[in-house]
Protein backbone atom coordinates (compact mmCIF):
# COMPACT_ATOMS: atom_id res chain seq x y z
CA UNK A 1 87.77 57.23 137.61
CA UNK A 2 88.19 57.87 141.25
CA UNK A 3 85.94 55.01 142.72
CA UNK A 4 87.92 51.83 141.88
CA UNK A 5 85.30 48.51 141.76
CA UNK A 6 87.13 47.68 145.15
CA UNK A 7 85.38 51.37 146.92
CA UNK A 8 82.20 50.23 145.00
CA UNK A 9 81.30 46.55 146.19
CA UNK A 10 82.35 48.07 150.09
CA UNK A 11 80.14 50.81 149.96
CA UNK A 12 77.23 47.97 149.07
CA UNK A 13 76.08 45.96 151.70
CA UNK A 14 76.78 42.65 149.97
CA UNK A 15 76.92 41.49 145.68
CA UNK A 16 75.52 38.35 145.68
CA UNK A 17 75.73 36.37 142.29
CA UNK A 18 74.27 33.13 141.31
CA UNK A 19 77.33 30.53 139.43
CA UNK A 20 76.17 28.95 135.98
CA UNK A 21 78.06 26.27 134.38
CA UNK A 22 76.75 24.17 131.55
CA UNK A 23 78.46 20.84 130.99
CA UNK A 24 78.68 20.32 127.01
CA UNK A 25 81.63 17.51 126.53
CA UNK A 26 83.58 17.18 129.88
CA UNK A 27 83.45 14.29 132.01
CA UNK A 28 81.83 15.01 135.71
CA UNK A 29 85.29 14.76 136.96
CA UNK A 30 86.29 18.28 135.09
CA UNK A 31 83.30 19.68 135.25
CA UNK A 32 82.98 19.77 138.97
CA UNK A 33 86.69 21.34 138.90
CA UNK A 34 85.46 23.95 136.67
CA UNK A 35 82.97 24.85 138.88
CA UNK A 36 85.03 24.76 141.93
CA UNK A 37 87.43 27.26 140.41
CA UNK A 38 84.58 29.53 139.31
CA UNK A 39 83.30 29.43 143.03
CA UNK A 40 87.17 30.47 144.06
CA UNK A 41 87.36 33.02 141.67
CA UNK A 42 84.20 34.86 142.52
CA UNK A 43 85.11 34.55 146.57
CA UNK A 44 88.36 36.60 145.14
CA UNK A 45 86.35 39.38 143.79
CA UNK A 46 84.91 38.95 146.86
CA UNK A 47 81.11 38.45 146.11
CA UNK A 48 79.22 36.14 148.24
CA UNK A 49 78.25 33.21 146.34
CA UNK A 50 74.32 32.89 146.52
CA UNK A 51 73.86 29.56 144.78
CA UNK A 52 75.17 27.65 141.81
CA UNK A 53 73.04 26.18 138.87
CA UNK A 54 74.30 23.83 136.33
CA UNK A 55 72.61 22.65 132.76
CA UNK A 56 73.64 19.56 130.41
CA UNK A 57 73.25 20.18 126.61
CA UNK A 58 74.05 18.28 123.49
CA UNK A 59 75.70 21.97 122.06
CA UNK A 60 75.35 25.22 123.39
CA UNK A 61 72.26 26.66 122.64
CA UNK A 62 72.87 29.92 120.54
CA UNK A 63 70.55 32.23 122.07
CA UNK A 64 71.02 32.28 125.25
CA UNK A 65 73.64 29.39 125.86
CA UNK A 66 71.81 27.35 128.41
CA UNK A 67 68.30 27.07 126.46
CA UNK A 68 65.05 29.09 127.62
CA UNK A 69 63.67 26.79 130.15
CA UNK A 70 67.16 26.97 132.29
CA UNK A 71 67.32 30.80 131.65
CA UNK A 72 63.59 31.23 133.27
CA UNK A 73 64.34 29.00 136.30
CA UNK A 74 67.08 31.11 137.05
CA UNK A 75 65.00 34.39 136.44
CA UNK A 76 61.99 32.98 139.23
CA UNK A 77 65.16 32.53 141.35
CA UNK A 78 66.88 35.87 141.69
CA UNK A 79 64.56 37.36 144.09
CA UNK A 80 64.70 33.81 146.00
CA UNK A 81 68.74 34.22 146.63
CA UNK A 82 68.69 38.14 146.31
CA UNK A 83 71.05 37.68 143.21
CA UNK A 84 71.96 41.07 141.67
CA UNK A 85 74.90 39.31 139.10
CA UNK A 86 75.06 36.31 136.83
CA UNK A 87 78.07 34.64 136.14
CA UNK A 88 78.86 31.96 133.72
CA UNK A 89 81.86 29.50 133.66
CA UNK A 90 82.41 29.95 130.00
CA UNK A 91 82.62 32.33 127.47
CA UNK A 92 79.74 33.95 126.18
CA UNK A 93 79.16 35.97 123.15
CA UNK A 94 78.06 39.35 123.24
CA UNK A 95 74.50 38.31 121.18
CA UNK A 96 74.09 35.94 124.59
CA UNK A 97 74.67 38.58 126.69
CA UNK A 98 72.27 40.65 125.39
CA UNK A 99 69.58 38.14 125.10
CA UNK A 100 70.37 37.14 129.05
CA UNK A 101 70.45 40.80 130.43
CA UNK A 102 67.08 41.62 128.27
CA UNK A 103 65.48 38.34 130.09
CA UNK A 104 67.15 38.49 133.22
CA UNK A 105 66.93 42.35 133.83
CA UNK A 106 70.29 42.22 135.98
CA UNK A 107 73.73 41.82 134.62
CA UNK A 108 75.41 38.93 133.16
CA UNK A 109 79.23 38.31 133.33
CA UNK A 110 81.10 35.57 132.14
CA UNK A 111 84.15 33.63 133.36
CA UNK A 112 86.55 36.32 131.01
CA UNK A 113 85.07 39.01 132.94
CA UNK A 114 85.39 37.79 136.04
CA UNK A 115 88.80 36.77 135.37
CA UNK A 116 89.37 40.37 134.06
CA UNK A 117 88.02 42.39 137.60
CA UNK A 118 89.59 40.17 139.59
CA UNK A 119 93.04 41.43 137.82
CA UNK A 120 92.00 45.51 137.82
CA UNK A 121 91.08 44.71 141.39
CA UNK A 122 94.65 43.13 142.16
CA UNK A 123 96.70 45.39 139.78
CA UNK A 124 99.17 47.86 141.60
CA UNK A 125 102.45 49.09 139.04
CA UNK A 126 101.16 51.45 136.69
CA UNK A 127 102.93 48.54 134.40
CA UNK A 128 99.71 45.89 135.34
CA UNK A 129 97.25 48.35 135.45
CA UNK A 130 97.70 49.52 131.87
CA UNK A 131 98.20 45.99 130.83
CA UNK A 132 94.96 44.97 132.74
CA UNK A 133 92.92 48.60 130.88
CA UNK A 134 94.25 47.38 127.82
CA UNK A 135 92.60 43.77 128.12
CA UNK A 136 89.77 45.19 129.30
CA UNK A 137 88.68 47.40 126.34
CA UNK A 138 89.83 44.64 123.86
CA UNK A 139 87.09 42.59 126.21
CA UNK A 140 84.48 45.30 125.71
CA UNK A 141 85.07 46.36 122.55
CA UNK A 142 83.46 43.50 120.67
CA UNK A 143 80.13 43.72 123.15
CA UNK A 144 79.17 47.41 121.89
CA UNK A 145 77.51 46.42 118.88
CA UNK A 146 73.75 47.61 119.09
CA UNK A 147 74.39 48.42 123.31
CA UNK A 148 75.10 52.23 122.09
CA UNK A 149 71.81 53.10 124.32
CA UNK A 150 72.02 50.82 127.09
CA UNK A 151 75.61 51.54 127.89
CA UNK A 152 74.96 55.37 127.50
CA UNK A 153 72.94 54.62 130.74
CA UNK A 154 75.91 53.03 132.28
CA UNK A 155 78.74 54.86 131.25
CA UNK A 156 77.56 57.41 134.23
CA UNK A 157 77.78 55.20 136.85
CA UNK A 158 75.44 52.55 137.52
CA UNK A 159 77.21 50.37 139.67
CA UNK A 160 77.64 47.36 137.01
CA UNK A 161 80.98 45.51 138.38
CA UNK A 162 81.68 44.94 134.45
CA UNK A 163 81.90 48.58 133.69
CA UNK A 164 84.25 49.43 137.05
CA UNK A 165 87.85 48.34 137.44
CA UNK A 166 91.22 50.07 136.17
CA UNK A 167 91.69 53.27 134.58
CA UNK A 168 88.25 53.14 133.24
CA UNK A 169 88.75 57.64 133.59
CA UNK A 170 85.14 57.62 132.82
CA UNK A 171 85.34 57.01 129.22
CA UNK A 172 82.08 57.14 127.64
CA UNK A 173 81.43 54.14 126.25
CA UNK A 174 81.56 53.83 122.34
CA UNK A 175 83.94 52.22 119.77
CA UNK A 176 85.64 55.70 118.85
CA UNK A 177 86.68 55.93 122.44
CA UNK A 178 87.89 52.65 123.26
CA UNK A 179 89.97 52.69 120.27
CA UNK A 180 91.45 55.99 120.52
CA UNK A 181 92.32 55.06 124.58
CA UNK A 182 93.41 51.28 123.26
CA UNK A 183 95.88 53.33 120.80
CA UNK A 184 97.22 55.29 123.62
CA UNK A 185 97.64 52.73 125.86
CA UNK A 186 99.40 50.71 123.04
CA UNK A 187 102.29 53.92 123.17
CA UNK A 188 102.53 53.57 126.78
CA UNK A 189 103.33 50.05 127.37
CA UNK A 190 105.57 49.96 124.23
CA UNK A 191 107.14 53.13 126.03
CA UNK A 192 107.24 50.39 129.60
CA UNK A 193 108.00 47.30 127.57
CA UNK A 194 111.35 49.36 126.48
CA UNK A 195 112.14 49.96 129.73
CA UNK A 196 111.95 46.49 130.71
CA UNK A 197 113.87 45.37 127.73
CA UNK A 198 116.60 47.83 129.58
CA UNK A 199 116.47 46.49 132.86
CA UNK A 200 116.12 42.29 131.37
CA UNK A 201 119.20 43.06 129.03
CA UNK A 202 121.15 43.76 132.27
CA UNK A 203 120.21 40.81 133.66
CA UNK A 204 121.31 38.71 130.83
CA UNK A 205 124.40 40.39 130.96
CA UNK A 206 125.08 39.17 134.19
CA UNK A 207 126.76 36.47 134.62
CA UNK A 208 123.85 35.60 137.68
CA UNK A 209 121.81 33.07 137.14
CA UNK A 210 118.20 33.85 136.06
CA UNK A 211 115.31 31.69 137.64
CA UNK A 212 111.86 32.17 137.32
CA UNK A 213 108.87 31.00 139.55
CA UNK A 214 105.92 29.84 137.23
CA UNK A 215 103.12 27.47 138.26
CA UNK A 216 99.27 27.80 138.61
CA UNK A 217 97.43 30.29 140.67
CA UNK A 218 97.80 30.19 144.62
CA UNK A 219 100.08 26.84 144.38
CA UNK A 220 102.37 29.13 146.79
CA UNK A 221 105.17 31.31 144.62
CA UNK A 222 104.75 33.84 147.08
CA UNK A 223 105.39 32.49 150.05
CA UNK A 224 108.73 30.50 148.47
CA UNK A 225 109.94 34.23 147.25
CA UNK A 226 109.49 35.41 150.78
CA UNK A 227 111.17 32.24 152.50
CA UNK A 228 113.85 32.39 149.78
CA UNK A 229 114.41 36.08 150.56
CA UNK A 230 113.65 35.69 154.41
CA UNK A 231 116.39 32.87 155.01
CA UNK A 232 118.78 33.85 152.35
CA UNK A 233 117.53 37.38 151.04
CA UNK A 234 120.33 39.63 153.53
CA UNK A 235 119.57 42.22 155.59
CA UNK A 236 117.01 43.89 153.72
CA UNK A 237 115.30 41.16 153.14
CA UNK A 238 111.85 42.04 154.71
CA UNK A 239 111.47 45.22 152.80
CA UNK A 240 111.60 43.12 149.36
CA UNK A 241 108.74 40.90 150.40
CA UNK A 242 105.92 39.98 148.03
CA UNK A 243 102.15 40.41 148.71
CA UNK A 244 101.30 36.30 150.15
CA UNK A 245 97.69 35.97 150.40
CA UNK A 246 95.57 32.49 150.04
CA UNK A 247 93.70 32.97 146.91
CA UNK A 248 93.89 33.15 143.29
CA UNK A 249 95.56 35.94 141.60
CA UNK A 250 96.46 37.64 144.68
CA UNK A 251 99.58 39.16 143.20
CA UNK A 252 100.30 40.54 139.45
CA UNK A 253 103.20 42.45 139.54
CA UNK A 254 106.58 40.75 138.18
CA UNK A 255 108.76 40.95 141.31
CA UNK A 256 113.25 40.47 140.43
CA UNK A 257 115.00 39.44 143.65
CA UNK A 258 118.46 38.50 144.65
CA UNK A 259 119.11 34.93 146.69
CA UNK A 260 122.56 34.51 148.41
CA UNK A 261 122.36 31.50 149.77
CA UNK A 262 125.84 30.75 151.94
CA UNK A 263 127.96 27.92 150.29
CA UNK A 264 126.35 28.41 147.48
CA UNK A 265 126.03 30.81 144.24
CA UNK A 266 123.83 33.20 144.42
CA UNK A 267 120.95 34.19 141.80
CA UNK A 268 118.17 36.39 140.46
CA UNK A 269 115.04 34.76 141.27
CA UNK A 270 111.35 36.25 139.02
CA UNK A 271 108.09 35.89 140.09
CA UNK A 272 105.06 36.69 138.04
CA UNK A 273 101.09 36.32 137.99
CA UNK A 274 99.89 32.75 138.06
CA UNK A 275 98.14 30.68 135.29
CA UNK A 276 95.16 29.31 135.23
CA UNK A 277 92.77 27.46 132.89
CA UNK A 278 91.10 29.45 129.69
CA UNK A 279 92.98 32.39 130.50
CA UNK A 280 91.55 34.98 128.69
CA UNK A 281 94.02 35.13 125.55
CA UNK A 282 93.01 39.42 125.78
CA UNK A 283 95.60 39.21 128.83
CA UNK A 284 97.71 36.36 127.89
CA UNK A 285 98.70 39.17 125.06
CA UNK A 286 98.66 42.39 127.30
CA UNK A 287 100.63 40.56 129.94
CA UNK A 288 102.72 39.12 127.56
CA UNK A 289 105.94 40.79 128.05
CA UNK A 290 105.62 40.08 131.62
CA UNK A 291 104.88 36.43 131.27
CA UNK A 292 108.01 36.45 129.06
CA UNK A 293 110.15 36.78 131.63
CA UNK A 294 109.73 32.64 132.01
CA UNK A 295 111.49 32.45 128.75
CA UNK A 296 114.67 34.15 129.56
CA UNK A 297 115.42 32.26 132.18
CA UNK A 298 118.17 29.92 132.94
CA UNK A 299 115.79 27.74 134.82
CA UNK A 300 111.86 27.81 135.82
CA UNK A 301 110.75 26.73 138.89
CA UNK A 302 106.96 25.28 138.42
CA UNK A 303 105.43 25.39 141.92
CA UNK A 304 103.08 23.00 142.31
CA UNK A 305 100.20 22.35 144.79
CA UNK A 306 101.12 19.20 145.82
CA UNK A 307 97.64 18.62 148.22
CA UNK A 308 95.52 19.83 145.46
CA UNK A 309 93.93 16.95 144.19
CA UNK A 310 93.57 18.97 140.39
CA UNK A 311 97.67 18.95 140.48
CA UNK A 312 98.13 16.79 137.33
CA UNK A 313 95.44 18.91 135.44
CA UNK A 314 97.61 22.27 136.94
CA UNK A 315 100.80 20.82 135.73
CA UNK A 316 99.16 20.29 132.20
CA UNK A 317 97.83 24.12 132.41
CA UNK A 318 100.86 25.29 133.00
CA UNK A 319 103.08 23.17 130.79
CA UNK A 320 100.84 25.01 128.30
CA UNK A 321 100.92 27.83 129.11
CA UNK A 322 104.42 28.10 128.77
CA UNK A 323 104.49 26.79 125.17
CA UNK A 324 102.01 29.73 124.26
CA UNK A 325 104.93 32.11 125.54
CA UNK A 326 107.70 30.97 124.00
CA UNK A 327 109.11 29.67 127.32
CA UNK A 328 108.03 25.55 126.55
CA UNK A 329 112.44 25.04 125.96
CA UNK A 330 113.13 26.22 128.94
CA UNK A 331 114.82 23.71 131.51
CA UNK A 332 112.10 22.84 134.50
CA UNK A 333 112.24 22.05 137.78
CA UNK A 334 109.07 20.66 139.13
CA UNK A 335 108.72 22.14 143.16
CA UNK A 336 106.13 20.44 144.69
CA UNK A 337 105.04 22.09 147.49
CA UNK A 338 102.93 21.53 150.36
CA UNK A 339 104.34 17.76 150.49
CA UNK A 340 103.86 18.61 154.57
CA UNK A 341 100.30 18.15 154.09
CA UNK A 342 99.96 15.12 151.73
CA UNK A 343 102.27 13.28 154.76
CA UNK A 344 100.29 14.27 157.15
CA UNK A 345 97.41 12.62 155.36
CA UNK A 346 99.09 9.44 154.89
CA UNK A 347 100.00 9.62 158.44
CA UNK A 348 95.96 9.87 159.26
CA UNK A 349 95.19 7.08 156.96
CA UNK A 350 97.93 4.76 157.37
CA UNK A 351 99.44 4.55 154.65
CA UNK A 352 102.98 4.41 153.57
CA UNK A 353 104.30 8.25 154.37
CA UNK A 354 106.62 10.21 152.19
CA UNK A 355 109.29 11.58 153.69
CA UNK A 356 109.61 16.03 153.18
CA UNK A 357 112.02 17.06 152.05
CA UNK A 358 113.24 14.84 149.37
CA UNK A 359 114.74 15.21 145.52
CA UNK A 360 115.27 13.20 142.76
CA UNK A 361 116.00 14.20 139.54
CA UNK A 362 113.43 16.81 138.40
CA UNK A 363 111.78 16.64 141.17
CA UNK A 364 111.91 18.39 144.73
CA UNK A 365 109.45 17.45 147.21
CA UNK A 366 109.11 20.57 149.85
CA UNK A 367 107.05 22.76 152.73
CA UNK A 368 107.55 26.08 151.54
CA UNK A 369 107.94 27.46 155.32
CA UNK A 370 110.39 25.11 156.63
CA UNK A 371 113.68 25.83 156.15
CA UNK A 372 115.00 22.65 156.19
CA UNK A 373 112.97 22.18 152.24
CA UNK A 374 114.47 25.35 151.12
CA UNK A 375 117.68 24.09 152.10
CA UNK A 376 116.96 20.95 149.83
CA UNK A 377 115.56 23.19 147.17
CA UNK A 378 118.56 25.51 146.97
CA UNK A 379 121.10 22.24 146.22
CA UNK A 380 118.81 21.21 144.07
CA UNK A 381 118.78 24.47 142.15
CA UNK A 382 122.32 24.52 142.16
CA UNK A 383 122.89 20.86 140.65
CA UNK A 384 119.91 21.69 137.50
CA UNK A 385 122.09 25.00 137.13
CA UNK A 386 125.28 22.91 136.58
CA UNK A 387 124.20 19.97 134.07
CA UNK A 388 124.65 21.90 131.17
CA UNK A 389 127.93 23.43 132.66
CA UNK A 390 131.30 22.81 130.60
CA UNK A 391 134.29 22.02 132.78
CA UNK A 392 137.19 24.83 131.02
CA UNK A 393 140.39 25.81 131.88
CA UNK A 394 141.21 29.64 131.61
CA UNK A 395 144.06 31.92 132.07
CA UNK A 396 143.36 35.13 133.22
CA UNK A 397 146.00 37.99 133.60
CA UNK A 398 146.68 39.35 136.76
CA UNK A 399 145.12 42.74 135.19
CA UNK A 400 141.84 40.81 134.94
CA UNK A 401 140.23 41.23 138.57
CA UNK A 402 137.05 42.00 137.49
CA UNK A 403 136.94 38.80 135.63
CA UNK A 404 138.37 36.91 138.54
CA UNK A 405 135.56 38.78 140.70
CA UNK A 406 132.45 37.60 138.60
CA UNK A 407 133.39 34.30 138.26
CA UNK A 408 134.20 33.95 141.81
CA UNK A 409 130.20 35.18 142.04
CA UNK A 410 128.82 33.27 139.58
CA UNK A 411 130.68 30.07 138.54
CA UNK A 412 131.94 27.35 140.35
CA UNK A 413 135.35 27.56 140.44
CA UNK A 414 137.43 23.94 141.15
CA UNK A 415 140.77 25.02 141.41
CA UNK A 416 143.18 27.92 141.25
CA UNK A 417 146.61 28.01 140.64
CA UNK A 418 149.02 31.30 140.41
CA UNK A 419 151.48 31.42 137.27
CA UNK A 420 153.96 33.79 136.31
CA UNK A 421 150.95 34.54 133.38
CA UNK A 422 148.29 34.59 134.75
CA UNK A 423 145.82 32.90 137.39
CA UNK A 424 144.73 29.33 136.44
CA UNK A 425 141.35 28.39 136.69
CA UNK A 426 139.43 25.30 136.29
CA UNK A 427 135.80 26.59 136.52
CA UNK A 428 132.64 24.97 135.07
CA UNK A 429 130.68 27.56 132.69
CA UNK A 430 127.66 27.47 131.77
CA UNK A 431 127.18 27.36 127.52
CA UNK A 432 126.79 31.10 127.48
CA UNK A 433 129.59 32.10 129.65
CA UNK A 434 131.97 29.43 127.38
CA UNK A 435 131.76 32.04 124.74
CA UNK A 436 132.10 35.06 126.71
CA UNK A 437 135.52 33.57 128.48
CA UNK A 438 136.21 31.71 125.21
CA UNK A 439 139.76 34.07 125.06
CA UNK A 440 141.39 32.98 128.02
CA UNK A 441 140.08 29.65 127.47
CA UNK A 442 143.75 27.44 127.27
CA UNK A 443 142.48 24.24 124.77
């Protein structure tokens, strides 16, 4: 398809949508998050929220999810807030959006969908656009059942944001289709997913340190990669930045980059798309090999959003997130970012101020753009990297430079003394590299 969704909402004047929520068992507390994020999410397709309307029911009702009387009040509306789109904050199933579109006469999208456009929107490797296709026609596929005739009408064009996005290559819309183009798709990221089994195997076979950058959506990955990489990234450093925007999802792609920080060891530092609550499990599973990146790590980094008042429930997210992966084992170091601002808010309400940057344990307390925190955060890195390290004494032969070469890279070496036999070397190794040196380990 040559007109991406993107070319389509600019070449309208403006997609206004109207934000539905329906509060069946959360407290006001969550429910008013849950709204907020669907408000942030549709500003990131960038659609111009026209108003928001929100329903309390005992259940769901099954028709049409927020009962008839709600669904009316928002049909005498649309011409009121020149609404052309209806999204909901939950899931809805495709018998409800049916019954909506039939009442409603525009279209209906729920928070999956939304969730889906904004990532064919943001998608740039061919790797995350055939992941985000992929998700997308597992999304559709379910919602075809007695459309056949409606989207016939769409298939050529219509403008609906829920049939744009992605490698759509004008498919026409019917099960046969999607499956056969799921099927291909399937070969081609098995084909990718090989390749990046290549490239992680290398990685693990360097002795570098692996650290990945995990944490909820727009809590500020980004702009630590490019810091990292800016005060400690070398020379080329600027070419090797990351796409650092303020707003959810506004990178996708798995970025690999090497920190060599002076006076200290260097390492391989992974950042990936962000998490966020109900992620649609259709891209949890197509992004899947990307997330797992997190769980071949030495050590995660979960940025955190320190001035967001939602940070506990964004720690919780993502703490679960990384269980669904595989990657719950992993060691953690909890970044939490944007301390500047909570300070300055003490400061303004006189109350007892943090000081930024500070560490303890777990813990590292930072501003992402000062380089003072990324100092902190680096020695901090460095100490997590060492607690599980085993203090060893090896002999290496004089023949062994290349040995003496990557541990001079990647371990910390204590002391070296020369021998008629060999060089002596008390080094600390980490668990994995014990059993790689393990023969000129002297007991």
């Amino acid at each position: 398809m040559k007109d991406t969704m993107h070319q389509i909402i600019q070449e309208e004047q403006e997609v206004r949508a109207i934000l539905v929520g329906l509060n069946v068992d959360k407290n006001d507390d969550d429910f008013e998050r849950s709204m907020h994020e669907l408000k942030e999410l549709t500003k990131a397709l960038d659609l111009v929220v026209a108003a928001t309307v929100t329903q309390s029911l005992p259940s769901p009702d099954r028709s049409t999810y927020i009962g008839s009387g709600k669904v009316e009040e928002i049909k005498n509306s649309l011409d009121v807030f020149d609404a052309n789109i209806i999204i909901f904050n939950d899931a809805l199933s495709p018998m409800q959006v049916r019954n909506l579109e039939k009442i409603l006469d525009t279209e209906v999208m729920d928070r999956t969908g939304l969730i889906l456009q904004i990532f064919a929107k943001r998608a740039r490797t061919r790797e995350a656009r055939l992941q985000v296709e992929y998700a997308q026609l597992q999304y559709m596929l379910p919602r075809l059942v007695g459309m056949r005739s409606s989207l016939s009408r769409q298939g050529g064009g219509s403008g609906r944001l829920s049939n744009k996005g992605s490698g759509e290559k004008q498919l026409e819309l019917d099960r046969r289709r999607i499956e056969q183009r799921s099927a291909e798709l399937r070969r081609e990221l098995k084909a990718v997913e090989k390749e990046r089994d290549t490239q992680r195997g290398r990685r693990l076979n360097s002795d570098t340190p692996k650290i990945s950058l995990v944490g909820y959506t727009n809590a500020g990955k980004s702009t630590i990669m490019n810091n990292l990489l800016k005060y400690y990234g070398g020379e080329t450093s600027v070419e090797k930045q990351v796409l650092e925007k303020n707003m959810l999802f506004a990178t996708l792609d798995t970025s690999v980059r090497k920190i060599s920080p002076s006076g200290h060891k260097p390492f391989l530092l992974t950042d990936t798309v962000g998490f966020i609550s109900e992620l649609p499990h259709t891209l949890v599973n197509a992004f899947k090999s990307t997330l797992e990146e997190a769980k071949y790590a030495d050590l995660i980094l979960e940025i955190i959003d320190f001035s967001d008042p939602e940070y506990r429930f964004h720690m919780d997210v993502t703490r679960e997130t990384l269980a669904e992966i595989g990657a719950g084992d992993v060691p953690v170091l909890y970044v939490f970012n944007k301390s500047d601002i909570v300070q300055k808010m003490q400061e303004e309400a006189s109350q007892l101020v943090m000081t930024v940057p500070r560490s303890s344990d777990d813990r590292v307390y930072i501003c992402a753009k000062e380089k003072d925190s990324l100092d902190e955060l680096i020695s901090v890195i460095e100490k997590k990297l060492k607690e599980g390290d085993t203090l060893c004494t090896l002999i290496l032969p004089y023949s062994e430079g290349a040995v003496l070469n990557a541990l001079n890279e990647s371990a910390n070496i204590e002391s070296t003394e020369y021998l008629p036999e060999g060089i002596k070397l008390a080094v600390h190794l980490s668990s994995k590299n014990v059993a790689k040196y393990s023969c000129y380990r002297v007991l």
